[in-house]
Protein backbone atom coordinates (compact mmCIF):
# COMPACT_ATOMS: atom_id res chain seq x y z
CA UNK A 1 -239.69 -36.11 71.80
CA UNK A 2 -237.18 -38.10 71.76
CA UNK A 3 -235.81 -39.24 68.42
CA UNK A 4 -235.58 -43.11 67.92
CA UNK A 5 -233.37 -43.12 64.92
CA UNK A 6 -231.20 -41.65 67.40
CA UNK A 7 -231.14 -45.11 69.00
CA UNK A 8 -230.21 -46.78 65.77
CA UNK A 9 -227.50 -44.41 65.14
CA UNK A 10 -225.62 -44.85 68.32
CA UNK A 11 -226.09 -48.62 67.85
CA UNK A 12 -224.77 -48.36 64.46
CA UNK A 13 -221.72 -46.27 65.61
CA UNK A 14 -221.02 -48.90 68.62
CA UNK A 15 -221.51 -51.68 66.01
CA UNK A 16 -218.85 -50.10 63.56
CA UNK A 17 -216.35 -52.79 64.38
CA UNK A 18 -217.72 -55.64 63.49
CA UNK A 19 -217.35 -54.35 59.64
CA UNK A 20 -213.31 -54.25 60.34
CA UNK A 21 -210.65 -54.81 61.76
CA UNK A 22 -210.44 -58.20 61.47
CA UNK A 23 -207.15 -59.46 60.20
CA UNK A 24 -206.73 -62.70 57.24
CA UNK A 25 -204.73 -65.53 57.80
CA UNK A 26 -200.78 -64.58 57.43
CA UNK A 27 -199.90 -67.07 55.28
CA UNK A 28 -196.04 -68.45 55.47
CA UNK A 29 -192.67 -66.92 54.44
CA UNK A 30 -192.15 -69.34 51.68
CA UNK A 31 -196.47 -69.27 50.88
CA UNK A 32 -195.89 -72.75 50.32
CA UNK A 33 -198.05 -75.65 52.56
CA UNK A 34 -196.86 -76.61 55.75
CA UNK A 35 -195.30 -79.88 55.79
CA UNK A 36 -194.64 -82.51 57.82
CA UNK A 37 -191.77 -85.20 58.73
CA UNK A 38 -192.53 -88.64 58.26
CA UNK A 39 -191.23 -91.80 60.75
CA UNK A 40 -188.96 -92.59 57.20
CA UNK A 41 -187.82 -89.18 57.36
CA UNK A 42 -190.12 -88.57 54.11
CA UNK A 43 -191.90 -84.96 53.84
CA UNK A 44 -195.59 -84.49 53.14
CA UNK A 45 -197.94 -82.08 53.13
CA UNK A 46 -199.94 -81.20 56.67
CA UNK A 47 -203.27 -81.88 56.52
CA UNK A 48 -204.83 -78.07 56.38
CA UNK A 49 -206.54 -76.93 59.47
CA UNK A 50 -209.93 -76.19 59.25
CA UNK A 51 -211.39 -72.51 59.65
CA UNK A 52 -213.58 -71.99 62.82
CA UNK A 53 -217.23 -70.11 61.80
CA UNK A 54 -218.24 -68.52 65.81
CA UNK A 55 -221.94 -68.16 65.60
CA UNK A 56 -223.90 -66.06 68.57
CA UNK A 57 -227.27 -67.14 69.09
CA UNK A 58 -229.82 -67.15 72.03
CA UNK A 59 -231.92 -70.35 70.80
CA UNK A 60 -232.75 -73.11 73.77
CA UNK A 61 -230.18 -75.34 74.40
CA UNK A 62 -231.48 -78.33 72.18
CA UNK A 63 -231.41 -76.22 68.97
CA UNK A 64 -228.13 -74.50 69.09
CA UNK A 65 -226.58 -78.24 70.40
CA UNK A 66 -228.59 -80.20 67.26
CA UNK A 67 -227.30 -77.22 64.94
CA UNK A 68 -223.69 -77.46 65.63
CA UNK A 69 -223.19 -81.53 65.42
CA UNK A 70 -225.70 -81.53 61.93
CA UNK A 71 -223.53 -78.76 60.22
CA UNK A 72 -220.37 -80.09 61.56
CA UNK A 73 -221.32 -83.47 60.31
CA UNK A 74 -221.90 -81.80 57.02
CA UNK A 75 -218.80 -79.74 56.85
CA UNK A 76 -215.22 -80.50 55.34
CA UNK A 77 -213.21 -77.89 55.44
CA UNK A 78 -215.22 -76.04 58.08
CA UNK A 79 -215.76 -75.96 61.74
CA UNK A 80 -218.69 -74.15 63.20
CA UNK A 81 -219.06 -73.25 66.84
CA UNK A 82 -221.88 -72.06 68.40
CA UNK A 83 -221.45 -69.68 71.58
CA UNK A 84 -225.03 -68.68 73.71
CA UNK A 85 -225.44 -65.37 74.23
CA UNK A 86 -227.90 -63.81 76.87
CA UNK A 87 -228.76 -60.82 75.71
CA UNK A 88 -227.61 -60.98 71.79
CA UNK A 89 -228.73 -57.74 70.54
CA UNK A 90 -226.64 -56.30 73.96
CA UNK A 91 -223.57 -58.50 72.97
CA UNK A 92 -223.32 -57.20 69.53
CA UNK A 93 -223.32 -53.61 70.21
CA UNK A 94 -220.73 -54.18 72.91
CA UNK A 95 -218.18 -55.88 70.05
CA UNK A 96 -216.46 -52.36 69.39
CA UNK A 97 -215.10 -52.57 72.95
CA UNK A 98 -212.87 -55.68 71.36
CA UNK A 99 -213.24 -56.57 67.62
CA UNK A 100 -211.32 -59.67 67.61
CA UNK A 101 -214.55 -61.08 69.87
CA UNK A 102 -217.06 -60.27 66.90
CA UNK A 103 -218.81 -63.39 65.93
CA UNK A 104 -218.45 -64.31 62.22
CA UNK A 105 -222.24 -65.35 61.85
CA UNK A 106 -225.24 -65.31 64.53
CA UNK A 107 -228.76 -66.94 64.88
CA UNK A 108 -231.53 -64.94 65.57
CA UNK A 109 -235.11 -63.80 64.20
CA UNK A 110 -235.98 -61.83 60.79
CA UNK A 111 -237.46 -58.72 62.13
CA UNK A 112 -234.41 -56.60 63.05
CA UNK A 113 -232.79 -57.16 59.69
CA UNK A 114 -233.48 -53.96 58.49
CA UNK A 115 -231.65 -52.57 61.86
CA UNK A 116 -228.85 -54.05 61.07
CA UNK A 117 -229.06 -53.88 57.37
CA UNK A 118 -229.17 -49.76 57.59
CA UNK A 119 -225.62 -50.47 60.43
CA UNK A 120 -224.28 -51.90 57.15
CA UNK A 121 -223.02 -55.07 59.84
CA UNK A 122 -224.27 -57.66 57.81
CA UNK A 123 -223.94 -59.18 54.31
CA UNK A 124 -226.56 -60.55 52.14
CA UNK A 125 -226.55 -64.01 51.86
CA UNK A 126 -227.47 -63.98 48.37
CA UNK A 127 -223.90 -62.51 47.64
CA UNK A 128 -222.61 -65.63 48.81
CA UNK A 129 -225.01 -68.24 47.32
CA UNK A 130 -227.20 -68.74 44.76
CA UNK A 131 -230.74 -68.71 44.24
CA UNK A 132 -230.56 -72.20 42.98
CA UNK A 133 -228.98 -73.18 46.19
CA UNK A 134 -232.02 -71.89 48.20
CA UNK A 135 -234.56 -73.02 45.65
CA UNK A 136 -236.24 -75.51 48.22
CA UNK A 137 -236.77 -72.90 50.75
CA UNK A 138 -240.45 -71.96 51.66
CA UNK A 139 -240.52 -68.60 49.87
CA UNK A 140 -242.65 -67.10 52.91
CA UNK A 141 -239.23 -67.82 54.67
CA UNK A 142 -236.56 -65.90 52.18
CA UNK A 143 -239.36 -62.99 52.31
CA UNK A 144 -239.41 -62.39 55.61
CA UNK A 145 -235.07 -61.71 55.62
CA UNK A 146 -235.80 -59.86 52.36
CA UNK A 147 -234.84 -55.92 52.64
CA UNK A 148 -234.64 -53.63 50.09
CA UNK A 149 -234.67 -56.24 47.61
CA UNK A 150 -231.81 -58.12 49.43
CA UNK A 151 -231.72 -61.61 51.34
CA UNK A 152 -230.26 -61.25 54.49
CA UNK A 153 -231.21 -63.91 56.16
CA UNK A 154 -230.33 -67.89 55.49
CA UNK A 155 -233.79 -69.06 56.91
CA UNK A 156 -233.52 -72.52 58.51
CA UNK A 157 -237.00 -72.75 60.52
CA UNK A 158 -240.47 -70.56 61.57
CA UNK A 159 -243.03 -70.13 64.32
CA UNK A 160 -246.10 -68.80 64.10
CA UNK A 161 -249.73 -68.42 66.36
CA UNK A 162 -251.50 -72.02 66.48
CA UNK A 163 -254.90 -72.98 66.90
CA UNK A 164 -254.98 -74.98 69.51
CA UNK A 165 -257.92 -77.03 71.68
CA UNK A 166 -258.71 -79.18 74.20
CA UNK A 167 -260.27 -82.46 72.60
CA UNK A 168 -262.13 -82.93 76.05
CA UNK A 169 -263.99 -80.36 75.69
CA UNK A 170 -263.99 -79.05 72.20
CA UNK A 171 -264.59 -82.40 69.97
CA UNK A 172 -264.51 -80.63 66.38
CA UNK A 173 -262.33 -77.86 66.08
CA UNK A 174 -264.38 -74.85 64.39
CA UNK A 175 -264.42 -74.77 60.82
CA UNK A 176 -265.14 -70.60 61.05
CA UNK A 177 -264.88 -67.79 63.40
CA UNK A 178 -268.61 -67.76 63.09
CA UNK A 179 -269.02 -70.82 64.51
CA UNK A 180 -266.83 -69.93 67.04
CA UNK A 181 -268.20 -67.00 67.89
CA UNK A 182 -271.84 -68.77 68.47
CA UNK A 183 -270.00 -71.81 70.73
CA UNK A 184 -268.56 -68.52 72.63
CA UNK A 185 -272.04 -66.91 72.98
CA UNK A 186 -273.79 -70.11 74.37
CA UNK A 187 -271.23 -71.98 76.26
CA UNK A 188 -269.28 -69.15 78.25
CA UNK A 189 -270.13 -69.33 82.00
CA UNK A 190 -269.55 -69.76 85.44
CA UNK A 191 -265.24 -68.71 84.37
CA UNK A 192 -265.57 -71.48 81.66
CA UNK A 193 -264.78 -69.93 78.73
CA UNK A 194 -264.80 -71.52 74.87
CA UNK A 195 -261.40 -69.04 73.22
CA UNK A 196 -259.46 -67.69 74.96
CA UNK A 197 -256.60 -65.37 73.84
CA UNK A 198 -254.34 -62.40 74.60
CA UNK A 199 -257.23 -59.45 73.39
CA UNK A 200 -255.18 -56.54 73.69
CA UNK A 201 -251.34 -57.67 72.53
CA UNK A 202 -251.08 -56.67 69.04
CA UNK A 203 -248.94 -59.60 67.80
CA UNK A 204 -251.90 -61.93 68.56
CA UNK A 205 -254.44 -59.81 66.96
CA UNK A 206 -252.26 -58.80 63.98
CA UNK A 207 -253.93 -62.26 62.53
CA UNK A 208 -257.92 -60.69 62.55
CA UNK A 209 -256.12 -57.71 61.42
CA UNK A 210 -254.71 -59.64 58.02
CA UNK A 211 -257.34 -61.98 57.83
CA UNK A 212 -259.61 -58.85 56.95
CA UNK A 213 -256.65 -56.88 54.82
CA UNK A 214 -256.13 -54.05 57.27
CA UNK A 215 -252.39 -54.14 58.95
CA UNK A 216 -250.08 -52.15 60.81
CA UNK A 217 -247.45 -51.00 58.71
CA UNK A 218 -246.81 -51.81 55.18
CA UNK A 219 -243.42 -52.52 53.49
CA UNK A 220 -243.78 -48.50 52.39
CA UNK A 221 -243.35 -47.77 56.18
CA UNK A 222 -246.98 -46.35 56.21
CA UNK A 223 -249.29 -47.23 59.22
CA UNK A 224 -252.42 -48.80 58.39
CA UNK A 225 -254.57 -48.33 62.07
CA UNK A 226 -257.41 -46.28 60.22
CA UNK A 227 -257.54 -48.21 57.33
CA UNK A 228 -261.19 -49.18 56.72
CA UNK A 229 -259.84 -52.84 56.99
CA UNK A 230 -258.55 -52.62 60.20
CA UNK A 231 -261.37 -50.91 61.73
CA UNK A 232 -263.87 -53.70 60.51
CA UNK A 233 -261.29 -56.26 61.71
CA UNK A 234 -261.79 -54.60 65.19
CA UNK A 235 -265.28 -54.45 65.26
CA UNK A 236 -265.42 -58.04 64.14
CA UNK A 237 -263.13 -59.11 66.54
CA UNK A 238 -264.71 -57.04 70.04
CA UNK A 239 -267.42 -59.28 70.22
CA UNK A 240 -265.24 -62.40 71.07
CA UNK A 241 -263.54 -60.49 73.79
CA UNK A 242 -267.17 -59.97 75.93
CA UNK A 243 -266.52 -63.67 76.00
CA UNK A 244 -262.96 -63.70 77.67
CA UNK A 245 -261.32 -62.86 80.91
CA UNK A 246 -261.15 -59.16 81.15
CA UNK A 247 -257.26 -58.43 81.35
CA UNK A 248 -256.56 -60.64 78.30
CA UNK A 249 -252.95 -61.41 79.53
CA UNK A 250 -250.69 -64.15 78.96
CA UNK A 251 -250.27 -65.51 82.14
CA UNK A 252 -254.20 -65.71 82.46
CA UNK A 253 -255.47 -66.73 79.33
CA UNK A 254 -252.56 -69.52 79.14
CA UNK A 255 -253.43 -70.87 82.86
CA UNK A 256 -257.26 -71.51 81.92
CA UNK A 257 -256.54 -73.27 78.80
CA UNK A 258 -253.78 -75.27 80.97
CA UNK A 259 -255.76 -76.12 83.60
CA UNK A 260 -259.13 -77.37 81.08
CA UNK A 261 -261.23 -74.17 82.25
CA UNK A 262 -261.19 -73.22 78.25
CA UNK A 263 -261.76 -75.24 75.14
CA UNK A 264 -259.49 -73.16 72.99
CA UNK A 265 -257.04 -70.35 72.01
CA UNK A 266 -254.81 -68.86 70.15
CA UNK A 267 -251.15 -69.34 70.96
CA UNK A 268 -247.62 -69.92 69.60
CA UNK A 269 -245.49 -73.13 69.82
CA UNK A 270 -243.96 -72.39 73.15
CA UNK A 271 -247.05 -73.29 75.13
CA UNK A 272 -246.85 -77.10 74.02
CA UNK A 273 -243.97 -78.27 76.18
CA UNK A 274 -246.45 -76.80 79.47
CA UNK A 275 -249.39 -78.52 77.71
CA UNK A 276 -247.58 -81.45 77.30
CA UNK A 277 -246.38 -81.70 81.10
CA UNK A 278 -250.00 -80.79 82.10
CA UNK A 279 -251.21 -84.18 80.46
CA UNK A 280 -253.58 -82.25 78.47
CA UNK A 281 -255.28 -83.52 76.15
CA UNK A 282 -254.84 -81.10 73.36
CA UNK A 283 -255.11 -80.84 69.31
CA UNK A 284 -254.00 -78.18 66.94
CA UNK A 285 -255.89 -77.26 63.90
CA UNK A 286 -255.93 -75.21 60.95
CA UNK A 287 -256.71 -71.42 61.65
CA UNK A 288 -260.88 -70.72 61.52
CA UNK A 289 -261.69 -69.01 58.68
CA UNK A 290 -263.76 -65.08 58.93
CA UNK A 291 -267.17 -64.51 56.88
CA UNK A 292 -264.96 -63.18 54.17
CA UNK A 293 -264.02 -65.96 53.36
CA UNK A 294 -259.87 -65.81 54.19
CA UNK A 295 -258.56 -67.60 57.71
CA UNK A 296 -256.69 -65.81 60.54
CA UNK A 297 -253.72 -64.69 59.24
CA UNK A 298 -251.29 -64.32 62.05
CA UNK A 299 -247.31 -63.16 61.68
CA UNK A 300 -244.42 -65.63 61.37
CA UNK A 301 -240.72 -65.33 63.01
CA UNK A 302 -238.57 -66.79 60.84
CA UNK A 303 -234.99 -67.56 62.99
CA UNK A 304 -232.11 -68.43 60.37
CA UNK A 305 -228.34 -67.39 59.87
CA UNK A 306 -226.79 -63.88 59.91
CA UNK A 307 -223.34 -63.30 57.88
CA UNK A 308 -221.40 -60.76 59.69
CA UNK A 309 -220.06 -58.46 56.57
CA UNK A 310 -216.12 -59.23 58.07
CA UNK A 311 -216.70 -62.58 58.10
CA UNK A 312 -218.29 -62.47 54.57
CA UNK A 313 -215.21 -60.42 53.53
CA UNK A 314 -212.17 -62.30 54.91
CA UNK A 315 -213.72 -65.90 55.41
CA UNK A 316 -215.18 -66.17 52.47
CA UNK A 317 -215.24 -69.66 51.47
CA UNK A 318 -216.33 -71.26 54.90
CA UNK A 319 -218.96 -68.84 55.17
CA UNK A 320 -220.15 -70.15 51.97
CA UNK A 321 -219.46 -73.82 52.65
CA UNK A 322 -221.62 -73.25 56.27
CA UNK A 323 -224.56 -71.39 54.22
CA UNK A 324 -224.62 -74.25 51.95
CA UNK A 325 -224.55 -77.04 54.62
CA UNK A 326 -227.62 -75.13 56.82
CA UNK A 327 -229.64 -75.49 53.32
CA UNK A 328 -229.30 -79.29 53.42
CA UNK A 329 -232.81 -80.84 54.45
CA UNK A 330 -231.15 -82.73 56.80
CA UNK A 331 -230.46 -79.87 58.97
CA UNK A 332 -234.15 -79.01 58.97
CA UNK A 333 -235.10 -82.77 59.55
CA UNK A 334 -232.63 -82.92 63.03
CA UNK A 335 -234.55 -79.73 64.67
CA UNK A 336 -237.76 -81.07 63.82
CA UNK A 337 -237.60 -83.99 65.51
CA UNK A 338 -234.91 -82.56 68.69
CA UNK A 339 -236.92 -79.61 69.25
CA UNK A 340 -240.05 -79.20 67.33
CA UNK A 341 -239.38 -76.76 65.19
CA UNK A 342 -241.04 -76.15 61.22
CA UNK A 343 -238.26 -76.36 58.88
CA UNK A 344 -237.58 -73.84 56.54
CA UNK A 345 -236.73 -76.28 54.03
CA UNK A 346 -240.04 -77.62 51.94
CA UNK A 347 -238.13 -81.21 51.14
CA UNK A 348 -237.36 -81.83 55.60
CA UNK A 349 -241.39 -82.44 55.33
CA UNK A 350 -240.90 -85.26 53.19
CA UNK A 351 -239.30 -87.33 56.25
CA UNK A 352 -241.80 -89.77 57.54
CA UNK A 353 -241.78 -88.97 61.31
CA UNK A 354 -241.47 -84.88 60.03
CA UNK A 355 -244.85 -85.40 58.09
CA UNK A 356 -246.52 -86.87 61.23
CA UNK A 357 -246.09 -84.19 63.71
CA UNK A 358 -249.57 -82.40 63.99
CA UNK A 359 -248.14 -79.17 64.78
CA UNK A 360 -245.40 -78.92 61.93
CA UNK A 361 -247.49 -80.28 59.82
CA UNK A 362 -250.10 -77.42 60.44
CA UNK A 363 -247.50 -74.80 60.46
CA UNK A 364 -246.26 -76.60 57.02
CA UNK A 365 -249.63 -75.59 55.76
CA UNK A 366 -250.17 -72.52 57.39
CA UNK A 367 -247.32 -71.02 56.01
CA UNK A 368 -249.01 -70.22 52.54
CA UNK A 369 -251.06 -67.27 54.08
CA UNK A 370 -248.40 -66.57 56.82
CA UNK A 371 -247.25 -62.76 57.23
CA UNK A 372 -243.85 -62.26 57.94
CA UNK A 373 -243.44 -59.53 60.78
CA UNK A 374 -242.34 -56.11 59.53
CA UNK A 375 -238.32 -56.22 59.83
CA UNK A 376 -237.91 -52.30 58.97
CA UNK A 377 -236.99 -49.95 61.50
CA UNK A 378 -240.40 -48.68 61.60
CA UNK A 379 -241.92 -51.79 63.20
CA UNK A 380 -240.38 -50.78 66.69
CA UNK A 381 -243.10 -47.92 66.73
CA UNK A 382 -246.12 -49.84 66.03
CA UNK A 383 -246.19 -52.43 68.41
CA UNK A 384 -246.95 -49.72 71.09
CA UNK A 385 -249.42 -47.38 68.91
CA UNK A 386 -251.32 -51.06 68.53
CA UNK A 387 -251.25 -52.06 72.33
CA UNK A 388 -252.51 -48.63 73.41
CA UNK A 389 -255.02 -49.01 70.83
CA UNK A 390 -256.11 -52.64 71.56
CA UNK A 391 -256.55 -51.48 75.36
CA UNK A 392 -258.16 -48.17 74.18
CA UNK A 393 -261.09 -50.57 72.55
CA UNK A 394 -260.94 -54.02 74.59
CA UNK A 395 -260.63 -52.66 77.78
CA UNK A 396 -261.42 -49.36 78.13
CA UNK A 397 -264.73 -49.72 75.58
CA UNK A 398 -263.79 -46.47 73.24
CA UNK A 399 -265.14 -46.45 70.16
CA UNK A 400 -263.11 -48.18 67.25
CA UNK A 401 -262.65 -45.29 64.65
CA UNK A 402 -262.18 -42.38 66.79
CA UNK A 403 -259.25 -45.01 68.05
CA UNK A 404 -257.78 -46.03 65.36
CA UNK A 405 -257.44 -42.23 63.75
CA UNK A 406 -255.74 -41.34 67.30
CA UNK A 407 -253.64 -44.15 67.49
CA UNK A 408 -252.94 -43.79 63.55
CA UNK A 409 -251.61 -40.33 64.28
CA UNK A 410 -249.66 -40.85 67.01
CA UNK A 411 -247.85 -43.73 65.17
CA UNK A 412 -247.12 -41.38 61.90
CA UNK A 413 -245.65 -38.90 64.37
CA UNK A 414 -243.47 -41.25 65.62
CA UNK A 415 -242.14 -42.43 62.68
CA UNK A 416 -241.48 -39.21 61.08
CA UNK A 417 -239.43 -37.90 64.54
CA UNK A 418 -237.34 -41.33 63.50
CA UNK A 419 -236.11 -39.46 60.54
């Protein structure tokens, strides 16, 4: 089998120059200022130019734009420039080729923190400011860059799975799972369905999963797929699917709730602008809760700042002066209302039109029982073992624990050959 910390090694090898080679400033013969000549033949001093923070990213168009003029606005001594990159992760490991291109910070999700972290590309952020600074951050946020006790990440806004229905057909959202279970049982026919979801994807079932406190890995890089949790989470959860379409896919499940042939479903943030074109007429509402008692739990991305460790070493101060800027509220407040995202800072909710957007709002509320996905290595391995077993179960009808102690196996296997 082949070894997938193999994968992380090369990576980490191609990655090596982005923690060098990078040169400081010269400074000038005399190491005095620079000056300048004056129309009365006067000297004075040159007005110093600012430092230039590069930051990759692969965010939509409207975020990276509303980023660069808010920090810039915010910025004195520093310039930041934001270049889009297509395939990020791709771009990085292809820096070695030419250091001098490496970017100096770059924009991206949580989970592959600890990837980089074990590189040893990337500085924590909490070297460069302090807790105080980040005190207003929604401590689900600084958890989810947190790795091996470090912050790596400079959170500035989340996502998460949403509740969402159609109030033509579904007039009070359900208060339970129960209750939508029974609405499921009685109304489903003729390809009209009540929920609708992606069955078999782990990421969208990771939330019955939590909800019932199974999982699939835990922060001591143990899988959790034959935990008694789990497996009751899965039982729980196979009756909805006799009540949706039978492939469970994305493109399907998203089309019927698009097109008003379901009342519901589960799905993130990026289905709204399609919902929104479609005229539908659509609410989104707290997560039901299960008979235990706790709601659907599902994971969060958290997207926020990345200090590259040679930018951390030999730009110093406008690294700091840019991590302090993207903490300011105001940064938070111009991509909620651009491009409807859920700030990572608690005091952006406290902006009148902020407050009023259902689905921030929600998320603003949701985020007390959010899970952060996995960043550790680790992860990479269990989103497969739980896709084979969600099909194993929802499609293919096997029986849950005789799954889950296959699927459980294969994914300790896995892991260990990553050592």
């Amino acid at each position: 089998m082949k070894k997938l910390l193999s994968l992380f090694v090369v990576a980490a090898l191609t990655l090596g120059g982005l923690t060098s080679c990078a040169k400081q400033e010269e400074k000038n013969d005399s190491g005095k200022k620079p000056v300048k000549s004056t129309a009365a033949g006067k000297s004075e001093p040159a007005k110093a130019e600012k430092t230039t923070i590069t930051v990759w990213h692969s965010a939509d168009a409207s975020i990276a734009d509303t980023l660069e003029k808010k920090l810039n606005s915010l910025l004195k001594n520093t310039k930041v420039k934001l270049e889009r990159k297509e395939n990020l992760s791709d771009s990085l490991k292809l820096v070695s080729n030419d250091p001098k291109s490496a970017p100096d910070m770059f924009l991206w999700a949580h989970d592959k923190v600890g990837v980089f972290a074990e590189m040893g590309i990337i500085e924590p952020v909490n070297k460069l400011i302090s807790d105080e600074q980040m005190k207003d951050l929604i401590p689900m946020t600084l958890a989810a860059g947190t790795y091996k006790k470090e912050k790596y990440q400079l959170p500035l806004y989340f996502e998460s799975l949403l509740f969402i229905y159609n109030k033509d057909l579904m007039k009070n959202p359900p208060k339970t799972t129960d209750e939508l279970l029974a609405a499921a049982k009685a109304e489903t026919k003729d390809n009209k369905y009540v929920f609708v979801e992606q069955h078999s994807t782990s990421y969208c079932i990771a939330p019955w999963l939590h909800g019932f406190g199974g999982y699939m890995i835990n922060s001591e890089k143990k899988p959790g797929l034959n935990l008694p949790e789990t497996q009751k989470a899965l039982e729980y959860h196979k009756q909805f699917v006799k009540y949706m379409p039978a492939d469970g896919e994305y493109n399907t499940v998203t089309t019927l709730f698009t097109e008003g042939k379901s009342a519901s479903i589960i799905g993130g943030p990026w289905l709204i602008p399609g919902l929104k074109a479609a005229k539908l007429n659509y609410g989104i509402a707290p997560m039901p809760k299960l008979p235990n008692g706790e709601p659907l739990k599902p994971f969060s991305g958290v997207q926020g700042l990345q200090v590259v460790k040679q930018a951390a070493e030999n730009k110093t101060a406008a690294v700091k002066e840019v991590l302090a800027a993207a903490i300011n509220p105001e940064v938070g407040i111009a991509l909620a209302k651009v491009a409807n995202c859920a700030p990572a800072n608690s005091q952006a909710y406290k902006d009148a039109e902020v407050g009023k957007n259902e689905m921030i709002s929600t998320l603003r509320e949701m985020a007390k029982t959010l899970v952060p996905m996995p960043n550790i290595p680790e992860m990479d391995v269990m989103w497969g073992a739980t896709d084979g077993l969600l099909a194993e179960i929802n499609k293919n009808g096997k029986d849950v624990a005789g799954s889950c102690e296959k699927y459980q196996k294969q994914a300790t296997e896995q892991i260990a050959n990553m050592k």
